[in-house]
Protein backbone atom coordinates (compact mmCIF):
# COMPACT_ATOMS: atom_id res chain seq x y z
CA UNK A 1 213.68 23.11 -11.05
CA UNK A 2 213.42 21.22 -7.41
CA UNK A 3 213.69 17.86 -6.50
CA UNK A 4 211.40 15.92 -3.92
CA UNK A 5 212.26 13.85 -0.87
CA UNK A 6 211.25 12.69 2.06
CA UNK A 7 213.93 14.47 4.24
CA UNK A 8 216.06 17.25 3.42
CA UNK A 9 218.88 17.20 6.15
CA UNK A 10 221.05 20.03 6.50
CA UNK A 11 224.63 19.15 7.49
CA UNK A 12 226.51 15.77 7.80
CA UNK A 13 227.79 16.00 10.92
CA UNK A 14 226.93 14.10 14.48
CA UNK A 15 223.31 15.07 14.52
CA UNK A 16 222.83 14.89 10.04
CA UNK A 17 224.76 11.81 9.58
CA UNK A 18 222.87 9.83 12.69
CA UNK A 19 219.32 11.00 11.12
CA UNK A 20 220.19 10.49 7.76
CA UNK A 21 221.38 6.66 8.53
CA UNK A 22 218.61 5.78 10.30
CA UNK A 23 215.73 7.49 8.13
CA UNK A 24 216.96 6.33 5.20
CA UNK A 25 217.70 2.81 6.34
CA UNK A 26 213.66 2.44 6.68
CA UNK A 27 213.33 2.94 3.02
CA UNK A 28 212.42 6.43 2.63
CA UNK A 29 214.45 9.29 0.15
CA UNK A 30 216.97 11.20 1.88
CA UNK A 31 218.87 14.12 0.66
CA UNK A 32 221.62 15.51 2.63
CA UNK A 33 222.90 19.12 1.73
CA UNK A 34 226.42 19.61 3.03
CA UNK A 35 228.26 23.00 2.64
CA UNK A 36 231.84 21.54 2.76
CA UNK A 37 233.56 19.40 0.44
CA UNK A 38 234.20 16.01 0.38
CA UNK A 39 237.66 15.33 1.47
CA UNK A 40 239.72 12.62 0.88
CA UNK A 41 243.96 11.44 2.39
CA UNK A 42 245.77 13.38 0.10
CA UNK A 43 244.18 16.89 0.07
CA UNK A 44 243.77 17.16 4.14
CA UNK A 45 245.17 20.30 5.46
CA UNK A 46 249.09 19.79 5.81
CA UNK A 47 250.77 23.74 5.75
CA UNK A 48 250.16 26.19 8.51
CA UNK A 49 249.07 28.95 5.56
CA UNK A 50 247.94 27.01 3.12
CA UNK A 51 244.92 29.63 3.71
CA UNK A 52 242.41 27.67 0.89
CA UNK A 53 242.64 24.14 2.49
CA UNK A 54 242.81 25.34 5.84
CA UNK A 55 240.21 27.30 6.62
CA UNK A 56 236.75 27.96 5.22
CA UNK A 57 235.64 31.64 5.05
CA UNK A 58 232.11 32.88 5.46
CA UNK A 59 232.70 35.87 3.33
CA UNK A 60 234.19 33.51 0.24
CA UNK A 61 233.41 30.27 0.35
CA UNK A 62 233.79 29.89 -3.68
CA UNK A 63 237.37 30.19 -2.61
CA UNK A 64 237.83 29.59 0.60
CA UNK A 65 236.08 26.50 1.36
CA UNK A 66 238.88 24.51 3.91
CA UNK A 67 238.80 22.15 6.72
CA UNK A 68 238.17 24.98 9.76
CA UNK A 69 235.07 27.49 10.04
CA UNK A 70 236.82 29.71 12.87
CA UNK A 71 234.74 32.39 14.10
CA UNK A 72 235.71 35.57 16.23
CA UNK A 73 233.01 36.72 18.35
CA UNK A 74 233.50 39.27 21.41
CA UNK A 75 235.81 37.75 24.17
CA UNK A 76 234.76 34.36 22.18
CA UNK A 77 236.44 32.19 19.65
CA UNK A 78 234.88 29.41 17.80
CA UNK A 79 236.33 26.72 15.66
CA UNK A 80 234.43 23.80 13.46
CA UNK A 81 234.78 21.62 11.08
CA UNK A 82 233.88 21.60 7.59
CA UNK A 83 233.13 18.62 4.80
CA UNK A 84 231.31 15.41 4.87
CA UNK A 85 231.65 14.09 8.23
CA UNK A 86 230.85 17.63 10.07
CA UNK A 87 232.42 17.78 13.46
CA UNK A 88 233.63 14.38 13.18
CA UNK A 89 236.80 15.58 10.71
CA UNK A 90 238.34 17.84 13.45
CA UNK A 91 237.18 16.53 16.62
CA UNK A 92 239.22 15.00 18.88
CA UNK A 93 237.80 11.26 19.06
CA UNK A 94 236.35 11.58 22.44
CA UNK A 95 232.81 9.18 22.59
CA UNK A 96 231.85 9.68 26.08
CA UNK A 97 228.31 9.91 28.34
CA UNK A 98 227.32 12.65 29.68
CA UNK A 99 227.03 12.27 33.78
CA UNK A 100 223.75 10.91 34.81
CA UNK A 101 223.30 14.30 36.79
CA UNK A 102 223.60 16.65 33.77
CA UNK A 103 219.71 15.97 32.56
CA UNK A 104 218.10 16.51 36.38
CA UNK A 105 217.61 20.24 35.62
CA UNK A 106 217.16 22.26 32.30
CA UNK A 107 215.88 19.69 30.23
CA UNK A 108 212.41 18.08 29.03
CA UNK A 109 210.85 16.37 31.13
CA UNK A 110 211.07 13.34 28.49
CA UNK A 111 214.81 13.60 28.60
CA UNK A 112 216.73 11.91 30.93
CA UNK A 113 219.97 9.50 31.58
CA UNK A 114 217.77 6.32 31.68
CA UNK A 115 215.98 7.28 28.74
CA UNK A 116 218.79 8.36 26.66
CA UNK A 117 221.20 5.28 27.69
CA UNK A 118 219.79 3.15 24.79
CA UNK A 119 220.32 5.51 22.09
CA UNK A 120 224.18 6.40 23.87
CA UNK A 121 224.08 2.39 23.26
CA UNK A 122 224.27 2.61 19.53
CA UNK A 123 225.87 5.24 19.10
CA UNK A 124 228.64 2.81 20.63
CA UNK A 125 227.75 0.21 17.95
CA UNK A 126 228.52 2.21 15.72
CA UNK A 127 231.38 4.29 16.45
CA UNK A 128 232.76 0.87 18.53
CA UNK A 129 235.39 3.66 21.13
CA UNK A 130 237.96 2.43 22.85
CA UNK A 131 240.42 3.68 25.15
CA UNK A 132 244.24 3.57 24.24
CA UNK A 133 245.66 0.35 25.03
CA UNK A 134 248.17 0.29 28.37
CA UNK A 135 251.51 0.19 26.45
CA UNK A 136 250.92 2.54 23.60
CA UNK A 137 249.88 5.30 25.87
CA UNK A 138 252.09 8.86 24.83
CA UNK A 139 254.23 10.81 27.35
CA UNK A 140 251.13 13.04 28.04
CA UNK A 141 248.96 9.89 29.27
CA UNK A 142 251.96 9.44 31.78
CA UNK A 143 252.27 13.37 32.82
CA UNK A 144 248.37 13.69 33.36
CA UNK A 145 248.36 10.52 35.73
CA UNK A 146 251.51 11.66 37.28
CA UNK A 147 249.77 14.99 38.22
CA UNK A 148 246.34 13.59 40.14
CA UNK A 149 248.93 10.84 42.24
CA UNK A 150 251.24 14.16 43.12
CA UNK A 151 247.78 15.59 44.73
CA UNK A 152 246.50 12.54 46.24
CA UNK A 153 243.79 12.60 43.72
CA UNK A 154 245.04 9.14 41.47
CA UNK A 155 240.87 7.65 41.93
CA UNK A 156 239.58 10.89 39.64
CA UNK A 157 242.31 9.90 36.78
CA UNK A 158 240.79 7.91 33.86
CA UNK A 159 241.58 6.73 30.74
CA UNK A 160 239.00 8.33 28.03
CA UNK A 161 236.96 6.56 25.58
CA UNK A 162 237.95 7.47 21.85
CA UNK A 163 236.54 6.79 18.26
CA UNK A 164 239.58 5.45 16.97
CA UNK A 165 241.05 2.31 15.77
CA UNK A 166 244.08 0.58 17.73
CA UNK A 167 246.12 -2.62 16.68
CA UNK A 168 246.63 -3.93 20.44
CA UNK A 169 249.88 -5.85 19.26
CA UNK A 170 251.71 -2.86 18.45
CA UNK A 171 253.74 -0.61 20.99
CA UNK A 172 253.34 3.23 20.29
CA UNK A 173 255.46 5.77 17.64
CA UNK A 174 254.97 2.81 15.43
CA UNK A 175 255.84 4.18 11.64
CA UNK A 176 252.90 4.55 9.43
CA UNK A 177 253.24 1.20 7.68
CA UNK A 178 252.90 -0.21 10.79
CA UNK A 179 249.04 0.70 10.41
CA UNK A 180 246.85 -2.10 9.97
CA UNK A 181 244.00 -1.82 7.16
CA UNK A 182 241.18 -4.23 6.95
CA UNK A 183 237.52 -3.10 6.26
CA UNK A 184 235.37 -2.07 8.83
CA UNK A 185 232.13 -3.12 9.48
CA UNK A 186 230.47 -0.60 6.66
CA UNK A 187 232.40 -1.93 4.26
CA UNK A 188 235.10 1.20 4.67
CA UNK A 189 238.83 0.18 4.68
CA UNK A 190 240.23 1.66 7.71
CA UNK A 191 243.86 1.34 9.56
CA UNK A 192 244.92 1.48 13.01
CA UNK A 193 246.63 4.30 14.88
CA UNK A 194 250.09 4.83 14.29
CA UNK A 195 250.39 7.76 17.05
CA UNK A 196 251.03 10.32 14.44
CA UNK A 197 248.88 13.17 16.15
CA UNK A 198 247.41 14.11 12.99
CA UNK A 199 243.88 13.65 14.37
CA UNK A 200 242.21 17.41 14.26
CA UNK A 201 243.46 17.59 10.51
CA UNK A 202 242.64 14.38 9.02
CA UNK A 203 244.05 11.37 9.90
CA UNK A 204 246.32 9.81 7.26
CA UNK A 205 245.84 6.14 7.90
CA UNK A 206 241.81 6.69 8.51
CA UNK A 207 241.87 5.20 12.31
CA UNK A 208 239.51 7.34 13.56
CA UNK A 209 236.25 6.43 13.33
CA UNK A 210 234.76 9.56 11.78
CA UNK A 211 230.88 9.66 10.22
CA UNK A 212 232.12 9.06 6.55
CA UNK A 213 233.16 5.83 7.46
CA UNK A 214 230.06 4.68 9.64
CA UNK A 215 227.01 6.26 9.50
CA UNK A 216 227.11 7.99 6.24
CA UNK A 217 228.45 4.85 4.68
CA UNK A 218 225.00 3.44 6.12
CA UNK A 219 223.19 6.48 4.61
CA UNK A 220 224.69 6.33 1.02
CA UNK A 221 224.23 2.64 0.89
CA UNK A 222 220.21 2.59 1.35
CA UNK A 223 220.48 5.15 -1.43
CA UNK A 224 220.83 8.75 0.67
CA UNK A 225 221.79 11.25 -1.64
CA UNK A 226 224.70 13.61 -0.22
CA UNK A 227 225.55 16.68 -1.75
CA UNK A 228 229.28 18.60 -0.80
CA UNK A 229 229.50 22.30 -1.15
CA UNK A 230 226.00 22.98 -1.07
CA UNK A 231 225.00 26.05 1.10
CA UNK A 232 221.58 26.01 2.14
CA UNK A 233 220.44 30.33 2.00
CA UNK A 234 216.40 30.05 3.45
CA UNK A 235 213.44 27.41 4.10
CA UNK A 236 210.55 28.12 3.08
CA UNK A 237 207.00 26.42 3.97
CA UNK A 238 204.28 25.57 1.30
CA UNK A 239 201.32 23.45 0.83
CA UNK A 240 202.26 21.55 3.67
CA UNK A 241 205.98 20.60 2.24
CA UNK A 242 209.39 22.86 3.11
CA UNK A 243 211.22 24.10 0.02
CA UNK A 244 215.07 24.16 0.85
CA UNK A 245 217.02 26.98 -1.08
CA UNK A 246 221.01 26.18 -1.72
CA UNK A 247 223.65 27.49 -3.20
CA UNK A 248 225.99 25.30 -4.59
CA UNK A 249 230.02 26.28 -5.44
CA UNK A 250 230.45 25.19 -8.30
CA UNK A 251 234.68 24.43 -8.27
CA UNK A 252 234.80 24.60 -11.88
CA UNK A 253 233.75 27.96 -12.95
CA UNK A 254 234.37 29.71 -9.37
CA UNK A 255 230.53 30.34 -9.07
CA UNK A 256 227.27 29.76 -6.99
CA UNK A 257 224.38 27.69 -9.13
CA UNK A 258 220.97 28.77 -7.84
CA UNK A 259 218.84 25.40 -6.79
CA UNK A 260 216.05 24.35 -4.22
CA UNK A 261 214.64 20.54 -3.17
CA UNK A 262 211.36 20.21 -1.37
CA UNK A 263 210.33 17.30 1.07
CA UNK A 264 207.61 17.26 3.98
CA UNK A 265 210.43 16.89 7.09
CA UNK A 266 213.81 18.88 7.11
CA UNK A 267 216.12 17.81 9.80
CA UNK A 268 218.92 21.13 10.83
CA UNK A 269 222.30 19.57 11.59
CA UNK A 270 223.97 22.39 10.49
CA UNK A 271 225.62 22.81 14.20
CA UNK A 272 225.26 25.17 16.78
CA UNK A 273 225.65 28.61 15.06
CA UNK A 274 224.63 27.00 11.42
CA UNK A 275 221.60 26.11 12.71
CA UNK A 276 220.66 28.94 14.98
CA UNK A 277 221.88 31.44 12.16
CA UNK A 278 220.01 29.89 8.99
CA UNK A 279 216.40 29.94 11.98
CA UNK A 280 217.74 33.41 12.49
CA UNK A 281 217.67 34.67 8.76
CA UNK A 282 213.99 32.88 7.90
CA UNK A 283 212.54 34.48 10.89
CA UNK A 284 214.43 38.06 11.52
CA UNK A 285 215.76 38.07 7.68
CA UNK A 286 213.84 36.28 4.63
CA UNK A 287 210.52 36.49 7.22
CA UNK A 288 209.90 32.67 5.58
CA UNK A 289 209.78 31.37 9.37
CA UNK A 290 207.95 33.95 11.19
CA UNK A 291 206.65 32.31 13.97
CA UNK A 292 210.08 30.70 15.63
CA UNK A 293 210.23 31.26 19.32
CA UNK A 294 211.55 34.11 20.61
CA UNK A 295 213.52 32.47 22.38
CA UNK A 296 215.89 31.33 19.16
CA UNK A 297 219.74 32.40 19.80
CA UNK A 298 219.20 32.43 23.38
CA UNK A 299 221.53 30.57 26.55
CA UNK A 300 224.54 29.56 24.10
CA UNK A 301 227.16 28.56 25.68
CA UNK A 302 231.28 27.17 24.82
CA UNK A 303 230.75 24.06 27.14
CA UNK A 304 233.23 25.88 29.59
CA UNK A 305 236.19 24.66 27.16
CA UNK A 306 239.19 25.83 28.87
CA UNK A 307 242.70 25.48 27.55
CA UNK A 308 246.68 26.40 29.01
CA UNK A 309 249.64 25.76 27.47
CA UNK A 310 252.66 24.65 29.73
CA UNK A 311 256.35 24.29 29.30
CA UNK A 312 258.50 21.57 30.64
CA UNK A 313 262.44 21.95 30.98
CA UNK A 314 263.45 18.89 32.41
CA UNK A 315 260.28 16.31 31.00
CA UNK A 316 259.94 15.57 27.46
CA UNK A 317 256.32 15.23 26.83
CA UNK A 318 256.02 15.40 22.68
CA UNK A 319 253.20 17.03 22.32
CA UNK A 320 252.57 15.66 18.32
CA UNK A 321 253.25 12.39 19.65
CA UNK A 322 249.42 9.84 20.48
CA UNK A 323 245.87 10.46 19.68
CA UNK A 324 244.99 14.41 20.39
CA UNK A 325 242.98 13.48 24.01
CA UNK A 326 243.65 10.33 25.73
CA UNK A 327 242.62 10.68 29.16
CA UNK A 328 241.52 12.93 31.87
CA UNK A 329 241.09 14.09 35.93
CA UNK A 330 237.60 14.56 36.61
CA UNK A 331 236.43 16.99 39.02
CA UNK A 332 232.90 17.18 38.85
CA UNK A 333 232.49 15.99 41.70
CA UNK A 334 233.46 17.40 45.13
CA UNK A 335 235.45 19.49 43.10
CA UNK A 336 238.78 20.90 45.16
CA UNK A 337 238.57 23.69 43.22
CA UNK A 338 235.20 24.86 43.72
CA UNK A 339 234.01 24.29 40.42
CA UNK A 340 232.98 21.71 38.42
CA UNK A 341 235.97 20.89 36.14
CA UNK A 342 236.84 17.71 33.03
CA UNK A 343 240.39 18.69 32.94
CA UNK A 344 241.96 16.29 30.06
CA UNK A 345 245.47 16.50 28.31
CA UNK A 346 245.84 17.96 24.33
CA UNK A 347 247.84 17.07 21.91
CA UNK A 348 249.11 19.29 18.53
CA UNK A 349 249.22 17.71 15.18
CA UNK A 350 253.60 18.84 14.06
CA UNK A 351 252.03 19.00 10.44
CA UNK A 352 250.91 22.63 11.86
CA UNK A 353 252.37 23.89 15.08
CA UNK A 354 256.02 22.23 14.46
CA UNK A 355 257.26 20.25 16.98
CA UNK A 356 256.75 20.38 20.72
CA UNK A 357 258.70 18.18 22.79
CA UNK A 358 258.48 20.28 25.94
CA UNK A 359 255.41 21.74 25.87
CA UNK A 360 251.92 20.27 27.07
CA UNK A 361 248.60 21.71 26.31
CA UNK A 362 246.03 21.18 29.23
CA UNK A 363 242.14 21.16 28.18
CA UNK A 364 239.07 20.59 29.37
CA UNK A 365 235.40 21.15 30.01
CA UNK A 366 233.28 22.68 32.76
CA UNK A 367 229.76 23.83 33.66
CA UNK A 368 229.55 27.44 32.49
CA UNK A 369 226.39 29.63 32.58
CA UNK A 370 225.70 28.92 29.39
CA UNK A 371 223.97 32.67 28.77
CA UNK A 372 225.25 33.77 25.93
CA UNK A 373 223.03 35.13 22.80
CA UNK A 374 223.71 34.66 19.09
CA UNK A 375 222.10 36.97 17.37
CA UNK A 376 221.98 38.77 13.44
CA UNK A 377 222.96 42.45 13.05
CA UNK A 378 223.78 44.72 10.24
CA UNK A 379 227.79 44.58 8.43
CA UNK A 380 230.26 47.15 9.72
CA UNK A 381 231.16 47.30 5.96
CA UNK A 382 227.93 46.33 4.36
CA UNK A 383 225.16 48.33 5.59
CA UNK A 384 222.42 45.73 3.63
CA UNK A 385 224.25 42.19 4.59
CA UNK A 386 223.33 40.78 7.48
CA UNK A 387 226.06 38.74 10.11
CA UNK A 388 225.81 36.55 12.84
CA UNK A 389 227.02 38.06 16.58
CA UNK A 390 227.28 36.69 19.94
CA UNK A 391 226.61 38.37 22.91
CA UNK A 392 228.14 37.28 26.05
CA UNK A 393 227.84 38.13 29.48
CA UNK A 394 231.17 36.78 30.96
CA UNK A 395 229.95 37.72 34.90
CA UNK A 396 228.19 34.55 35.64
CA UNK A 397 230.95 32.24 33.85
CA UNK A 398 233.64 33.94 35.47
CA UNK A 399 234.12 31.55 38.81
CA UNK A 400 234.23 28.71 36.48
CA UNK A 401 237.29 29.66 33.82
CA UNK A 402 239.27 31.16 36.98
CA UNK A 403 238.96 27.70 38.47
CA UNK A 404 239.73 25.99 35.57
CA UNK A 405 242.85 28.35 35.16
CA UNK A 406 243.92 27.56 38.84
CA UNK A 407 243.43 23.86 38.59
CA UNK A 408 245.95 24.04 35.21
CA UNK A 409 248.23 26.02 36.87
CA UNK A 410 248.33 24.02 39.86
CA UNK A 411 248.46 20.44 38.16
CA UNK A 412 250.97 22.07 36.40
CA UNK A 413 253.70 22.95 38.63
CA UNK A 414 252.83 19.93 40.40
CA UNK A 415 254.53 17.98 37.32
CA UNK A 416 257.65 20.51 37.25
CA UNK A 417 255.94 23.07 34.41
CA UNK A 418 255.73 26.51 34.25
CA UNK A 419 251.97 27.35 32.73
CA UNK A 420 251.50 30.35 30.36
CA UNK A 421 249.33 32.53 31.26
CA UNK A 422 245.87 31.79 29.47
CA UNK A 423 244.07 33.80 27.21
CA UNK A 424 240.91 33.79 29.68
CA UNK A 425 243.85 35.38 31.91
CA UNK A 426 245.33 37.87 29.64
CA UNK A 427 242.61 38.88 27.57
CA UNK A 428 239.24 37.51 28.80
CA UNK A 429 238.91 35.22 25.66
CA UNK A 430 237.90 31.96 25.63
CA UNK A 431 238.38 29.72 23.08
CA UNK A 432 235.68 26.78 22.45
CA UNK A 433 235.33 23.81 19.65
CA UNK A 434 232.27 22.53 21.19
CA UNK A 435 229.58 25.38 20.72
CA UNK A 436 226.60 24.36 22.34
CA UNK A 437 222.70 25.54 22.23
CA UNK A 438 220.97 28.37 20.26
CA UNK A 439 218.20 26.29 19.41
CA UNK A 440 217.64 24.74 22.75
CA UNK A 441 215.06 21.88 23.38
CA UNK A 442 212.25 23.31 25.81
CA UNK A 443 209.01 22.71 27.10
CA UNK A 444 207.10 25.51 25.57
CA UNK A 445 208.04 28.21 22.75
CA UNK A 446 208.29 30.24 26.14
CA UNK A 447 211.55 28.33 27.25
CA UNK A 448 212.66 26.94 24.05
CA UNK A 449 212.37 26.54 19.77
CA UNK A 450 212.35 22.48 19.96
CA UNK A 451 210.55 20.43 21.76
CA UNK A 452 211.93 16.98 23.37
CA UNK A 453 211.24 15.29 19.75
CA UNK A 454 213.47 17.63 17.99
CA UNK A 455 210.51 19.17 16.30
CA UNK A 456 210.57 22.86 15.96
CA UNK A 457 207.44 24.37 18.22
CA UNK A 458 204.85 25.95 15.24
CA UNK A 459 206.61 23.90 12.65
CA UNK A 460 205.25 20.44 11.77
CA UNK A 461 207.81 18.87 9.85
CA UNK A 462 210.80 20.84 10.78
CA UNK A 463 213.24 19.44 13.23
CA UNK A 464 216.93 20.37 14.64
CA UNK A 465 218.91 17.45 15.72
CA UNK A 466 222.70 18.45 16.49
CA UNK A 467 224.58 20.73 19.35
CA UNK A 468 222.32 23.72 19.33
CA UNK A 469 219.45 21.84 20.86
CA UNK A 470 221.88 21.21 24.34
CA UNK A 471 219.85 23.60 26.55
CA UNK A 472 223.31 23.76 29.21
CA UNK A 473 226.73 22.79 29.65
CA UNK A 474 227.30 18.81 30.31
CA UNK A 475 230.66 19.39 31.27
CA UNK A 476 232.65 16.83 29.03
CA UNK A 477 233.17 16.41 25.12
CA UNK A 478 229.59 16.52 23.69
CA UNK A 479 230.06 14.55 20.50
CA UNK A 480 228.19 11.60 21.63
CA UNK A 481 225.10 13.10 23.45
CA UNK A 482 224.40 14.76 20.32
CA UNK A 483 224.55 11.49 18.33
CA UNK A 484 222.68 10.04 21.14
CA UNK A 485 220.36 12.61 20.80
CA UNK A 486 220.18 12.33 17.32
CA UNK A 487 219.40 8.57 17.47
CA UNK A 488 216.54 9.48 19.33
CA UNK A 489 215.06 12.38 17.10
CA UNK A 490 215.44 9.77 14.18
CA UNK A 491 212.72 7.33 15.47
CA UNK A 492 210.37 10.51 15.90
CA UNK A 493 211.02 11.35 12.03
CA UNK A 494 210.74 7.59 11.09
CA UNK A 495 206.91 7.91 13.24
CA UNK A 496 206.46 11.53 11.34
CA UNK A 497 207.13 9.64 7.98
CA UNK A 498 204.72 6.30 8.20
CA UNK A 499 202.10 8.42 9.44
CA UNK A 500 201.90 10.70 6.82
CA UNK A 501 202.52 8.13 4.49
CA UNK A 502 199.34 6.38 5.98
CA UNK A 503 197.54 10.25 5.63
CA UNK A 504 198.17 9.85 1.69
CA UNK A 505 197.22 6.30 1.12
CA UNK A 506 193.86 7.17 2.77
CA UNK A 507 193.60 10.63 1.19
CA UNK A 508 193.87 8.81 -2.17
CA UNK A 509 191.55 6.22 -1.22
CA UNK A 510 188.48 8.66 -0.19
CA UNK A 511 189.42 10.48 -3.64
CA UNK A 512 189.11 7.22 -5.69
CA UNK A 513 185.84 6.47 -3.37
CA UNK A 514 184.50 9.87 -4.16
């Protein structure tokens, strides 16, 4: 048995839930095939090894189907998120532009700032971010500012634009009662902030503005159809349609049911290595997707995420306490440290790492090479399965994450902390939540596998609309370029849609005539 759509969209996260919004608000059938579950306030992750809720685990997701996909690669560690809402659920609320400089180089020649400002536009419509008001900023807001003025460098500090939800009246470490609710404009009760730094595991008063409470709310209301723990194995083209083969974990009897759903456009939003992995296994694999550029899996890249830890004796900086990110010192440009550098502060949600009053987690982003190569080889333990690997050259990165652990160390002691050393330092690891490329947009299946539409070169039909179609680094959080992005891919599949609509209609009229 299958079912028939217009659009099949794979994953509900930035890229899935912008596409499936806007595609279905034109009136045609959407189905949206999501391989996490559907979370709601009381089951978010709460307990450091409560393994099950936690984390989700490639090898079984039947029981192991939690808030985190982390992935260990070679000198690379990746974390997502999992669950209606994608990337959204974990990310740290950051809606921000890419610079205007990012899209000069390495990009269609149809994609550019100018071009792509309307679509960053509403993506602010609808995500409505805001920075933290002036007198509920946390102790880290404070420390971050106090560290560009103690290097003369107070013009590159800067508040950061977040996703989130803030009652201007109140002052911050309000209680959670203190949390406004009123519906949103989706029709979505939501509160507002109550500083508990719960963000990266669910937010218990539903502040942040995450895609279950915008744009899939859209989606579900022109009648989308959106489907939790529903693992998509192969695509498959025939007689000018794509049939979509899933999985779905079935929570009752601890067991995958076997089902498929056709439609003539399937959108990939399955992230970064989701996307890349399920091109991978119909071209190298299930041979259903033969013709995929060779270039699929190439010039991945973390987004030169960069992270220290540092510990204060004499400043409390409560590192549980505010939204996860709230501002940043931006060096990318005229950089003192000879690389272009985001450097922002982090917070830690208490619910997992305890409590950290002294402590202070520097982040950031940067431009790294972005060279890396995901690619599918054969199981250690089982010879016949195949895995996903990443291959990474760390040579041509290297100036960047040595920079970026100089500049932490240095903006570091200039607030009175002693840093720890990283793990880029100790171990050559890097750690990334903002995986980036794999299915990159190019020109020509010489230099890419999408072209500037989304549309997968050889593949009429088939598009890829979330991070894996960043060809580079854009050197701050990428969340809303991809929705941007996204917005943009959408019209293309609305276009795709009429016209074959309009192919039918006269198909069936020179039928009737004959």
């Amino acid at each position: 048995m299958s079912d028939n759509y217009d659009v099949i969209v794979i994953g509900s996260g930035f890229g899935g839930a912008v596409t499936a919004c806007r595609v279905a608000a034109q009136g045609f059938k959407v189905l949206v095939l999501e391989r996490g579950r559907r979370w709601t306030k009381d089951e978010y992750p709460r307990r450091l090894f409560d393994l099950k809720t936690l984390f989700w685990r490639q090898s079984n997701p039947i029981k192991y189907h939690g808030w985190f996909d982390v992935r260990w690669f070679r000198n690379m560690f990746v974390a997502q998120g999992c669950g209606v809402g994608g990337g959204s659920l974990v990310y740290a609320n950051v809606c921000i532009n890419a610079r205007r400089e990012v899209f000069d180089t390495g990009w269609p020649a149809e994609i550019t700032y100018a071009s792509l400002l309307p679509f960053y536009c509403r993506v602010e419509d609808m995500l409505a971010p805001q920075t933290v008001p002036p007198h509920q900023v946390p102790p880290r807001y404070r420390l971050v500012e106090l560290a560009a003025r103690a290097r003369g460098e107070q013009s590159r500090f800067t508040p950061v634009p977040l996703a989130v939800r803030f009652d201007p009246r109140q002052s911050s470490n309000k209680p959670p009662t203190d949390s406004v609710c009123e519906p949103n404009p989706f029709g979505k009760n939501q509160g507002t902030c109550n500083h508990c730094g719960a963000c990266i595991i669910g937010c218990p008063v539903d502040a942040r503005n995450t895609l279950d409470l915008n744009y899939l709310a859209v989606a579900e209301k022109c009648g989308a159809d959106i489907r939790p723990l529903h693992l998509v194995q192969r695509i498959e083209r025939t007689k000018g349609c794509y049939e979509v083969h899933f999985d779905k974990i079935d929570v009752g009897t601890q067991a995958f049911k076997a089902g498929r759903a056709v439609a003539p456009v399937v959108v990939l939003a399955a992230g970064s290595l989701g996307s890349t992995e399920l091109l991978l296994r119909c071209r190298d694999e299930y041979k259903t997707l033969t013709n995929i550029s060779r270039y699929l899996g190439y010039d991945w890249g973390s987004n030169g995420d960069f992270l220290t830890m540092a510990y204060y004796s004499k400043r409390q900086i409560n590192a549980s306490n505010g939204p996860t990110i709230t501002c940043a010192i931006d060096y990318l440009y005229n950089s003192p440290f000879g690389e272009q550098l985001f450097v922002e502060d982090g917070g830690l949600p208490k619910e997992l790492f305890g409590n950290w009053p002294r402590h202070m987690l520097w982040f950031g982003q940067s431009m790294d090479a972005a060279d890396a190569q995901l690619f599918l080889r054969r199981s250690w333990l089982h010879r016949r399965k195949m895995v996903l690997d990443l291959y990474w050259k760390q040579r041509r990165s290297k100036a960047v994450f040595d920079a970026f652990a100089r500049a932490h160390r240095q903006l570091s002691k200039a607030t009175g902390g002693c840093p720890w050393p990283s793990t880029w330092s100790l171990f050559g690891l890097s750690i990334t939540p903002h995986p980036l490329g794999g299915c990159n947009m190019g020109t020509t299946p010489g230099d890419g596998v999408v072209d500037h539409t989304g549309q997968v070169f050889g593949y009429p039909g088939l598009y890829v609309a979330d991070g894996s179609i960043i060809p580079k680094a854009i050197g701050r959080n990428p969340s809303k370029t991809i929705a941007a992005l996204a917005e943009r891919i959408a019209e293309f599949i609305v276009d795709d849609l009429r016209n074959r609509r309009v192919e039918q209609v006269c198909m069936s009229s020179e039928v009737e005539a004959g």
